[in-house]
Structures are given as C-alpha cells and as structure tokens.
Protein backbone atom coordinates (compact mmCIF):
# COMPACT_ATOMS: atom_id res chain seq x y z
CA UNK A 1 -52.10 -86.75 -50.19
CA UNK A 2 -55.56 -86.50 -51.74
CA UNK A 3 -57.80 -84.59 -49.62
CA UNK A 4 -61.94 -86.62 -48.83
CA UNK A 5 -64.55 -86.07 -51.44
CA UNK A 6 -66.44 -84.65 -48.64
CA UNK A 7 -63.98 -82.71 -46.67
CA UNK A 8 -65.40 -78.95 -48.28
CA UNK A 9 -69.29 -79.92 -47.06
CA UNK A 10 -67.97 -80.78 -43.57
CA UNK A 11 -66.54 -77.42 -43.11
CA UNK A 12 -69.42 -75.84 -44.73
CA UNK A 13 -71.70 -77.36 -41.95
CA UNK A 14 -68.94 -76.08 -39.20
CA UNK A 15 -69.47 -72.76 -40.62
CA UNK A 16 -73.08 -72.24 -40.96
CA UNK A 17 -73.22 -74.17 -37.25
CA UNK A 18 -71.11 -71.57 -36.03
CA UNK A 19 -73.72 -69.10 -37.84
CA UNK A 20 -76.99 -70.67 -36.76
CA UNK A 21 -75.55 -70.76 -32.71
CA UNK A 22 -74.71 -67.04 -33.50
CA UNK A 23 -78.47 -66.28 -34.90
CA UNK A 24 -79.81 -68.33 -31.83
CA UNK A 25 -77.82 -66.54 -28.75
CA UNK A 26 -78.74 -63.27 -30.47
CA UNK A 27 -82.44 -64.31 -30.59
CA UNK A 28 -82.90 -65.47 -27.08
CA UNK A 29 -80.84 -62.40 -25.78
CA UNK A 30 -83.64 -60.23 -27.84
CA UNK A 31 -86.60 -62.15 -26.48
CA UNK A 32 -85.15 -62.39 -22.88
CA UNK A 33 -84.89 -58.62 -22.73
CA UNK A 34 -87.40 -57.07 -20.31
CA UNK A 35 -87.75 -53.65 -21.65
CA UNK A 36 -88.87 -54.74 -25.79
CA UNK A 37 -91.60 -53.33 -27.32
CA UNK A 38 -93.88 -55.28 -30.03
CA UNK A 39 -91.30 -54.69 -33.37
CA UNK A 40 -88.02 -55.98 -31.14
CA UNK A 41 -90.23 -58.81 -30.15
CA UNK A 42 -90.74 -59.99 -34.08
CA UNK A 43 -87.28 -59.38 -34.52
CA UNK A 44 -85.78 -61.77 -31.95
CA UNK A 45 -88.35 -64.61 -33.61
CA UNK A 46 -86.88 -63.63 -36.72
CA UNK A 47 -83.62 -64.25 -35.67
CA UNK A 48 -85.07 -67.50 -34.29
CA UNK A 49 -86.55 -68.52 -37.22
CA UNK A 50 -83.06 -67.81 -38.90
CA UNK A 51 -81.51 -69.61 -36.64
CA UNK A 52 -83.60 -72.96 -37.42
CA UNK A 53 -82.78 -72.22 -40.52
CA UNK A 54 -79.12 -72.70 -40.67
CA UNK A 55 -79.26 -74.95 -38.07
CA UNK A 56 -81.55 -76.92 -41.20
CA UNK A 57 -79.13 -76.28 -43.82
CA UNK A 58 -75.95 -77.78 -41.79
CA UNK A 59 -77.78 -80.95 -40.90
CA UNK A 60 -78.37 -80.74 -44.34
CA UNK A 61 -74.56 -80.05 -45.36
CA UNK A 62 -73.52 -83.16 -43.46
CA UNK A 63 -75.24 -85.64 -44.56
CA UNK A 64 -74.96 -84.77 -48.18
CA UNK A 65 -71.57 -85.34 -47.68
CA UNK A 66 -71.96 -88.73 -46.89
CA UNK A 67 -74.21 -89.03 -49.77
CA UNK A 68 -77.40 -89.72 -48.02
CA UNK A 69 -79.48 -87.73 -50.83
CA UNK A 70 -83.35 -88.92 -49.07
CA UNK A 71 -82.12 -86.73 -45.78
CA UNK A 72 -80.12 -84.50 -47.93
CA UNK A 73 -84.00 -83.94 -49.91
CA UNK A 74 -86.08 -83.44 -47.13
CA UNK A 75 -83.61 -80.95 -45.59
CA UNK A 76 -83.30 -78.88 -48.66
CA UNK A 77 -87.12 -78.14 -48.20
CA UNK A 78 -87.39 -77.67 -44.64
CA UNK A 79 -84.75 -75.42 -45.42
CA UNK A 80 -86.43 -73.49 -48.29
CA UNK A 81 -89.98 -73.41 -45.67
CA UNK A 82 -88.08 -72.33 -42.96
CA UNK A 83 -86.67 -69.35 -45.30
CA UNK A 84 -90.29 -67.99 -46.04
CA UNK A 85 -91.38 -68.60 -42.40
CA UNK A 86 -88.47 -66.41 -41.21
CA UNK A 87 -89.68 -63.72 -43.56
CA UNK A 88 -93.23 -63.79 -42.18
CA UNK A 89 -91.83 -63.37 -38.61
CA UNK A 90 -90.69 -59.82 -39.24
CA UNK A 91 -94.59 -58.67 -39.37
C-alpha cells in the first residue's frame, strides 16, 4: 500500500497544532497571573505571539498539502511577520 502524497504535511500540522495550543495555554496562564510584574507581562505576549505563529504555520501545513499554493503563499508570510512581531514582544 502506497502511503498519500500528503500524508507527512498532515502530521506536520498535528504537530505544530499540538505546539501552538501548548504556546497559547502557557501564554494566557502567564497573563492571567495576578502577581506579574512588567518583564513576565512581555513574556506571556511573547508566548502569544508564538502561539499565532504556529497556529499560522499549521494552517499553512494543511493546505499545502492539498496543493492550494495562493493560501499556502500568504501563510508563509504571515508566518515570517508574525516571527519578527514575536521578537519585538519580548521588549
């Protein structure tokens, strides 16, 4: 049995979705701490920020496997924005 052209990219996308819900439960548990002071507060956007991020580059994943390379495009530079904006977030 052959295995589907596309079956590698799927589980990519599983993988960085199970990444990108990580980032995001670890940023709102940051930000929804009471007792943070100003450099804790950057780093839960951060983690925010990285959490968009892979949650960019999965949508991404998926529908390159499917070969829809116009979404697949304008993914790959939300995702490459998205990078430098999570840098800026750490102050």
């Amino acid at each position: 049995m052959t295995p589907l052209p596309y079956t590698g990219r799927l589980l990519n996308a599983i993988i960085l979705l199970v990444v990108a819900l990580s980032a995001f439960s670890l940023s709102i548990t940051i930000l929804r701490t009471e007792k943070r002071d100003k450099k804790l507060t950057y780093f839960g956007y951060f983690w925010l920020a990285t959490a968009l991020l892979w949650t960019s580059s999965t949508i991404r994943n998926i529908f390159s496997a499917f070969d829809a390379l116009g979404v697949d495009y304008f993914f790959f530079h939300l995702t490459q924005t998205l990078l430098y904006v999570s840098g800026a977030c750490l102050g």
